[in-house]
N, C-alpha and C. Protein backbone atom coordinates (compact mmCIF):
# COMPACT_ATOMS: atom_id res chain seq x y z
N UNK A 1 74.90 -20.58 44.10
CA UNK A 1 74.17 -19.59 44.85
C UNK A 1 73.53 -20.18 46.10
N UNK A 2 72.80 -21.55 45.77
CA UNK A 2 72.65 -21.60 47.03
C UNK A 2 73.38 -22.74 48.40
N UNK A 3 74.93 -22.48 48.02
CA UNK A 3 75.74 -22.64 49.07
C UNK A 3 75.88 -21.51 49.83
N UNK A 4 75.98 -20.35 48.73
CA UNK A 4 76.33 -19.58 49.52
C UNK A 4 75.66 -18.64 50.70
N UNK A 5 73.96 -18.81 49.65
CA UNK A 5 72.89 -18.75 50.74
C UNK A 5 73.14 -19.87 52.26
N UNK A 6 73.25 -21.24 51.88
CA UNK A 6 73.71 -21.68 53.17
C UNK A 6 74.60 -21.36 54.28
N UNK A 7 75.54 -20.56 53.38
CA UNK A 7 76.69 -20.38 54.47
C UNK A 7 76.55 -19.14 55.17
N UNK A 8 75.63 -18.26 54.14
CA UNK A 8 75.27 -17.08 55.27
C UNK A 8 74.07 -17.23 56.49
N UNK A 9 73.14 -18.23 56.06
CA UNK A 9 72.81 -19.13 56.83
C UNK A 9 73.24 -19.47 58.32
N UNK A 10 74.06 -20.40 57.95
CA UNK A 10 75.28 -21.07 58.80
C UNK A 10 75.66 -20.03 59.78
N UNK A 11 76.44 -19.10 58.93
CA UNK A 11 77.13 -17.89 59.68
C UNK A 11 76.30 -17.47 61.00
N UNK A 12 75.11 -17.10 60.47
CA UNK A 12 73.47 -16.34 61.22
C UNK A 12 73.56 -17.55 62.16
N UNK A 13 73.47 -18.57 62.28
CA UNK A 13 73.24 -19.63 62.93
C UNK A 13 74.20 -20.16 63.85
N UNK A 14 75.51 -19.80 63.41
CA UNK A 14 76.48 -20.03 64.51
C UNK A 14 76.65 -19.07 65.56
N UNK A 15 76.42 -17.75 65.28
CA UNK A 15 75.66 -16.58 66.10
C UNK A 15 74.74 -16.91 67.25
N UNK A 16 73.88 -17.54 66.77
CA UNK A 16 72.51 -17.47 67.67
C UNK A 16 73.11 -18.72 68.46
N UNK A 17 73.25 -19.55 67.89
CA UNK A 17 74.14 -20.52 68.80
C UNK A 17 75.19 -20.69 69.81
N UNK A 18 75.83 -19.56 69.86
CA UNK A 18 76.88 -19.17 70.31
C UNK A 18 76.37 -18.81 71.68
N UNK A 19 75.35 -17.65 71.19
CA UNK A 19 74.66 -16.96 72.00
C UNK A 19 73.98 -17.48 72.80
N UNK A 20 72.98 -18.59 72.39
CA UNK A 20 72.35 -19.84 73.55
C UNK A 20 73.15 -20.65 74.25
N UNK A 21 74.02 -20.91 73.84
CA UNK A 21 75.05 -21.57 74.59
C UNK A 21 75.28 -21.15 75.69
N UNK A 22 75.95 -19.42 74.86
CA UNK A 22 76.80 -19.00 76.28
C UNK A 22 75.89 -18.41 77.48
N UNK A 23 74.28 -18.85 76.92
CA UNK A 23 73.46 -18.07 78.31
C UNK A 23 72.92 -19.62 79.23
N UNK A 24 73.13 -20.48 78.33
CA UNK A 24 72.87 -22.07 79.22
C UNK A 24 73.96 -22.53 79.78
N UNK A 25 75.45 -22.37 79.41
CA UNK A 25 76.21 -22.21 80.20
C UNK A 25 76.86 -21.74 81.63
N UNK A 26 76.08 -20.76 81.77
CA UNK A 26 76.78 -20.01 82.91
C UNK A 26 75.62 -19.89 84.25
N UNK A 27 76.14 -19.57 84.98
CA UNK A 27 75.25 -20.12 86.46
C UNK A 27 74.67 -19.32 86.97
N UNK A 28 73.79 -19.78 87.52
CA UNK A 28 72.66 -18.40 87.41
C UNK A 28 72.60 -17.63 89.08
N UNK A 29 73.75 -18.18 89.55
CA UNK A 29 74.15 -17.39 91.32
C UNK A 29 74.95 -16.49 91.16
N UNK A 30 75.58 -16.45 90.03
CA UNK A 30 76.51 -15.22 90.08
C UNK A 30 75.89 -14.29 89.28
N UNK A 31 76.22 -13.05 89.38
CA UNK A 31 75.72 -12.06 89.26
C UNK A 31 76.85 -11.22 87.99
N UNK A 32 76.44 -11.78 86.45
CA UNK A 32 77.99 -11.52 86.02
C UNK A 32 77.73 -10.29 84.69
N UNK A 33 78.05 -9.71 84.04
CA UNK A 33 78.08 -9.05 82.89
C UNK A 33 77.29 -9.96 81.83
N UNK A 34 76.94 -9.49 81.16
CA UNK A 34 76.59 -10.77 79.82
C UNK A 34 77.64 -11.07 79.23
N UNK A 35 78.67 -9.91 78.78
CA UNK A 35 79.94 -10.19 77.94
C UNK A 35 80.83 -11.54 78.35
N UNK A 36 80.66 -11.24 80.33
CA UNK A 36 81.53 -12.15 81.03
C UNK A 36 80.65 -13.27 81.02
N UNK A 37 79.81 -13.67 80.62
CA UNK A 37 78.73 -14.73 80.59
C UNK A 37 79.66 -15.24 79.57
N UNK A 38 79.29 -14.96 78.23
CA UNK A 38 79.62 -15.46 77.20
C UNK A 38 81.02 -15.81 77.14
N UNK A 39 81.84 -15.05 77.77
CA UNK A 39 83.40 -15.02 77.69
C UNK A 39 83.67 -16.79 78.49
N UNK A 40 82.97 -16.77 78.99
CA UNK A 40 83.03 -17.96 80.24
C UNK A 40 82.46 -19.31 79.42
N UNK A 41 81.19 -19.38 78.86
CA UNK A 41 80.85 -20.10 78.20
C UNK A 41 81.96 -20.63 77.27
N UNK A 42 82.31 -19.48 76.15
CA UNK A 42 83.31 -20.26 75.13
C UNK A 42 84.40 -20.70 75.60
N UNK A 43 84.84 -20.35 76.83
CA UNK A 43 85.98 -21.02 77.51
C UNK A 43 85.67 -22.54 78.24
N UNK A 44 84.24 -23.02 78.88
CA UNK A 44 83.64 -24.18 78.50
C UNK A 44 83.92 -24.80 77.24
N UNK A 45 83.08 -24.25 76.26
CA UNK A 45 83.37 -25.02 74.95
C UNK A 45 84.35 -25.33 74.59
N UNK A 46 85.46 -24.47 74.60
CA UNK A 46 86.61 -24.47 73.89
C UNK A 46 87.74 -25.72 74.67
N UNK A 47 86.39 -26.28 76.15
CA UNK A 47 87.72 -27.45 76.39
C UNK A 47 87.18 -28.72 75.88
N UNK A 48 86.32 -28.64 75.02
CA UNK A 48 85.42 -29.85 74.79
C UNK A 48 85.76 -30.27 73.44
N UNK A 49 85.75 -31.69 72.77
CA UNK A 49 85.86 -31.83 71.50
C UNK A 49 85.08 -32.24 70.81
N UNK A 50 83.73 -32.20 71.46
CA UNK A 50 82.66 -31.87 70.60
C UNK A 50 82.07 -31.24 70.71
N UNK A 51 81.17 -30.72 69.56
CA UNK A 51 80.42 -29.23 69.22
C UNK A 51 78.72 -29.68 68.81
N UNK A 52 78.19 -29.48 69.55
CA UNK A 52 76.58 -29.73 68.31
C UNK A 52 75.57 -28.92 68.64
N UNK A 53 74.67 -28.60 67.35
CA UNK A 53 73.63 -27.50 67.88
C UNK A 53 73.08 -27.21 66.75
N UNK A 54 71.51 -26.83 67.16
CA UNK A 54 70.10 -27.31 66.30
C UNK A 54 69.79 -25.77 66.14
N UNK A 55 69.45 -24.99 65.14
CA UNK A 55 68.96 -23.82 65.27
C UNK A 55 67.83 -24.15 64.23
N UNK A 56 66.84 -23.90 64.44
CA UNK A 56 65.04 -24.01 64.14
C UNK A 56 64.99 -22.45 63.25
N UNK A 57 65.04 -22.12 61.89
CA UNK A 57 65.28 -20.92 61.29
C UNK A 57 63.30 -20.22 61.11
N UNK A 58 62.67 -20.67 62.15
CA UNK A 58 61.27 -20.29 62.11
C UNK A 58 60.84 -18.79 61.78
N UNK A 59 61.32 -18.80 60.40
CA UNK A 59 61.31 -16.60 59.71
C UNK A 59 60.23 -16.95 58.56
N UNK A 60 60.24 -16.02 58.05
CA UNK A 60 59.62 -16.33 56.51
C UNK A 60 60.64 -15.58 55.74
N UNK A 61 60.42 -15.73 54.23
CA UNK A 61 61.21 -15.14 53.14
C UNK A 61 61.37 -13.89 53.22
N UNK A 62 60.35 -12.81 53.37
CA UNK A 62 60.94 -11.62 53.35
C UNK A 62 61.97 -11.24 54.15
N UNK A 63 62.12 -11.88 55.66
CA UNK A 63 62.86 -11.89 57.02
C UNK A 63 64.01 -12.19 55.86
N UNK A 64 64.20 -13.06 55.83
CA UNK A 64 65.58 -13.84 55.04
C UNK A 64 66.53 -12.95 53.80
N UNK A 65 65.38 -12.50 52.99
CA UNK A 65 65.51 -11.53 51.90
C UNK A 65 66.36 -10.55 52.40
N UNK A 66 65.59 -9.83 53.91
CA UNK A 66 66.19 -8.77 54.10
C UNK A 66 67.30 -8.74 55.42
N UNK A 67 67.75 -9.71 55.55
CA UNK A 67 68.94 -10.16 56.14
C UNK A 67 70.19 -9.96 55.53
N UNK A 68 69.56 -11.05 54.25
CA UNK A 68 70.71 -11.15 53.30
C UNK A 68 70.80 -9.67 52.44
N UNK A 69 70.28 -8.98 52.38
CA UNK A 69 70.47 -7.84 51.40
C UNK A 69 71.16 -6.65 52.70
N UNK A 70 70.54 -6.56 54.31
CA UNK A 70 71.41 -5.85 55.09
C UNK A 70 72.83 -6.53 54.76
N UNK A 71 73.05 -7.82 54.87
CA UNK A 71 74.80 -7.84 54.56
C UNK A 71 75.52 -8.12 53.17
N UNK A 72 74.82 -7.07 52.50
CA UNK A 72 75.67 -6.37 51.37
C UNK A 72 75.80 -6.83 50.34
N UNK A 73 75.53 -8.38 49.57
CA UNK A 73 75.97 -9.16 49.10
C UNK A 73 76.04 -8.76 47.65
N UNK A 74 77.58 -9.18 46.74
CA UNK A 74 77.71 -8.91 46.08
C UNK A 74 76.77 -9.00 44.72
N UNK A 75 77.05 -8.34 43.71
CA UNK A 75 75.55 -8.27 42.64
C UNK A 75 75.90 -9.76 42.47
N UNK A 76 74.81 -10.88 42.12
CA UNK A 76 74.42 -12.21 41.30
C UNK A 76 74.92 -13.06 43.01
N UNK A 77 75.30 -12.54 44.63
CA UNK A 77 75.35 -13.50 45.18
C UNK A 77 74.36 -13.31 46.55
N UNK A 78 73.22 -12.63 45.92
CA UNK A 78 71.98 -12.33 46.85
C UNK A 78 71.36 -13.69 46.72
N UNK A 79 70.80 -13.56 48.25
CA UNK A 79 69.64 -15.07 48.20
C UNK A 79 68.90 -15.39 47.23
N UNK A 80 68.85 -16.33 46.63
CA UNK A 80 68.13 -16.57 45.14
C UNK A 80 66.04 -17.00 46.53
N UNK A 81 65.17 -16.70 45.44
CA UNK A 81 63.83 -16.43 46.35
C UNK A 81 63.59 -17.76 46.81
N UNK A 82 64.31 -19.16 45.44
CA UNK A 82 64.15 -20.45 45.99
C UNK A 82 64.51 -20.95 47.15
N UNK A 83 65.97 -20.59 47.46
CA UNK A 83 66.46 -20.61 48.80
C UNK A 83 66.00 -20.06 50.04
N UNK A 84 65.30 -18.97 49.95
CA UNK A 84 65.11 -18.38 50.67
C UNK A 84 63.74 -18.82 51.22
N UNK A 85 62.91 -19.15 50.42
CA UNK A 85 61.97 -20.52 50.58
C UNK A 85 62.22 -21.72 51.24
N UNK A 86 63.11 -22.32 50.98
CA UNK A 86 63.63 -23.31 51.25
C UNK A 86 63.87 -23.35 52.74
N UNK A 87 64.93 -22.32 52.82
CA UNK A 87 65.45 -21.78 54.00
C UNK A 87 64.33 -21.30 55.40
N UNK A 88 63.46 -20.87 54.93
CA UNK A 88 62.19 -20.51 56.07
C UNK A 88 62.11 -21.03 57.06
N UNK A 89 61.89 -22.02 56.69
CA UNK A 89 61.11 -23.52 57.33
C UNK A 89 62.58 -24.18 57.89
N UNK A 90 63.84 -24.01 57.76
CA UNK A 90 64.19 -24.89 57.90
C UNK A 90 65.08 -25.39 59.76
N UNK A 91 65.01 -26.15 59.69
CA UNK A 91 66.19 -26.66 60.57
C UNK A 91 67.53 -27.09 60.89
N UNK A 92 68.37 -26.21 61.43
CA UNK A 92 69.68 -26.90 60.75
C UNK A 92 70.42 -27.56 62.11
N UNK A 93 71.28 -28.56 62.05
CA UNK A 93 71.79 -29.27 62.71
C UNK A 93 73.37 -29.28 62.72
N UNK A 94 74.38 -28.59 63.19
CA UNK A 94 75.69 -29.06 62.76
C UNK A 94 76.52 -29.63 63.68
N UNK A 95 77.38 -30.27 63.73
CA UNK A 95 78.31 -31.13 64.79
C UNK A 95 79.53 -30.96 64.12
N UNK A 96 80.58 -30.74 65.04
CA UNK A 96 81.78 -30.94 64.60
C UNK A 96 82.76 -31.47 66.38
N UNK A 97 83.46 -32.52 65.85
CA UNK A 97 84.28 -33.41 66.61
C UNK A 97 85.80 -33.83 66.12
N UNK A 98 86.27 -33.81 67.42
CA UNK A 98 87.71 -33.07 66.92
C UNK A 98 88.68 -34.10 67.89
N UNK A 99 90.16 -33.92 67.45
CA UNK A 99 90.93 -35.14 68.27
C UNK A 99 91.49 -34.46 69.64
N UNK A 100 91.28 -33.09 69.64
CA UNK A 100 92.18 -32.10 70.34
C UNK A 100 90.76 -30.74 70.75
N UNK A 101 91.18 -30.50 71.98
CA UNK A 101 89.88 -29.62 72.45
C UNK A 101 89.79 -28.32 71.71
N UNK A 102 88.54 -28.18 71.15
CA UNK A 102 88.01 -26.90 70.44
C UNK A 102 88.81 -25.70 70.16
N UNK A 103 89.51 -25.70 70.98
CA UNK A 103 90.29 -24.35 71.45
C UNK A 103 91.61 -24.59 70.57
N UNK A 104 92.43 -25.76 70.48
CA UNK A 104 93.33 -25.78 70.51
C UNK A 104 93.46 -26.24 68.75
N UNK A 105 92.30 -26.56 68.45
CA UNK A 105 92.06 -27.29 67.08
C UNK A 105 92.16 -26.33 66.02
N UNK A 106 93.03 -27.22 65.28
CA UNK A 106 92.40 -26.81 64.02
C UNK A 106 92.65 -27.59 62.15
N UNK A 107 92.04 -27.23 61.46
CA UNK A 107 91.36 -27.66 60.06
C UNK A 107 92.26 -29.37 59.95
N UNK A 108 93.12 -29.53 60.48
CA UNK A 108 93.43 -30.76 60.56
C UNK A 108 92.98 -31.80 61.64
N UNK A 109 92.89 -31.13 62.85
CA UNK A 109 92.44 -31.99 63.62
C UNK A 109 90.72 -32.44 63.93
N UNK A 110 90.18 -32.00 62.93
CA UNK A 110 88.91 -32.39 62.84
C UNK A 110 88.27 -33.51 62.61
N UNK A 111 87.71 -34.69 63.28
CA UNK A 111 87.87 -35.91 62.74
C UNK A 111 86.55 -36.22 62.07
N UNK A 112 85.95 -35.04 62.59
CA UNK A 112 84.26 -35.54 61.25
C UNK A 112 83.48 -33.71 61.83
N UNK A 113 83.11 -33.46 60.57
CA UNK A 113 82.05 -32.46 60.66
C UNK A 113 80.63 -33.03 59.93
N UNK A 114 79.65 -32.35 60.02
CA UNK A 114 77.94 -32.98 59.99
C UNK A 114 77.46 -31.75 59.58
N UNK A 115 76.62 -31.95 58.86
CA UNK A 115 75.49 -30.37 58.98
C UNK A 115 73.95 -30.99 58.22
N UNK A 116 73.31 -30.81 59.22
CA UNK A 116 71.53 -31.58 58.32
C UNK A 116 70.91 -30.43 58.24
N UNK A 117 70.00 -30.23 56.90
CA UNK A 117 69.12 -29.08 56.81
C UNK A 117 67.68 -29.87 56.76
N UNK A 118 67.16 -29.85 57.24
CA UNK A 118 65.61 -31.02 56.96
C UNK A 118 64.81 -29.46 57.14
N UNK A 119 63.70 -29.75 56.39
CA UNK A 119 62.60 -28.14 56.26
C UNK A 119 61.47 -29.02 56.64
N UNK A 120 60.64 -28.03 56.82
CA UNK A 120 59.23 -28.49 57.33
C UNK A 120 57.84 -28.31 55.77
């Protein structure tokens, strides 16, 4: 249970990440769509072969509770309350580095993935 709390986690986290990225990415003279912001960003990323990024999960439990219960989760694979505790406070860190650019990669060409959860 609580991997799977992590990975919905994760999921939430590669989101918001995505999302900071693609707004530190892009230049702030042009005058562009947000969509085309972001579209532009992952096309940055996607020539790079490494990936890393810190998301600070600064919620409390109920926030978390009711995250995980908006996405549906099947009966016995809802956030257990420990995790969700756990999870509050926490910080997560993941990296992934690859032999071949982001874009072009995949489940083999990965030469190390990382993920740190340290809580406060």
């Amino acid at each position: 249970m609580i991997i799977n709390a992590i990975r919905k986690t994760l999921t939430a986290t590669a989101v918001v990440g995505a999302v900071l990225a693609g707004s530190a990415a892009c230049g702030t003279a042009e005058q562009l769509s947000a969509g085309r912001k972001l579209d532009r960003a992952f096309e940055k990323l996607g020539k790079e072969k490494t990936l890393s990024f810190e998301v600070d999960l600064d919620t409390d439990v109920a926030s978390l509770k009711a995250l995980d219960a908006a996405s549906d989760p099947a009966p016995g694979e809802e956030i257990p309350d420990k995790a969700a505790e756990v999870l509050s406070g926490a910080k997560i860190t993941v990296t992934v580095q690859s032999k071949k650019p982001l874009e072009e990669s995949g489940e083999k060409d990965l030469v190390g993935t990382t993920m740190r959860v340290s809580t406060s």
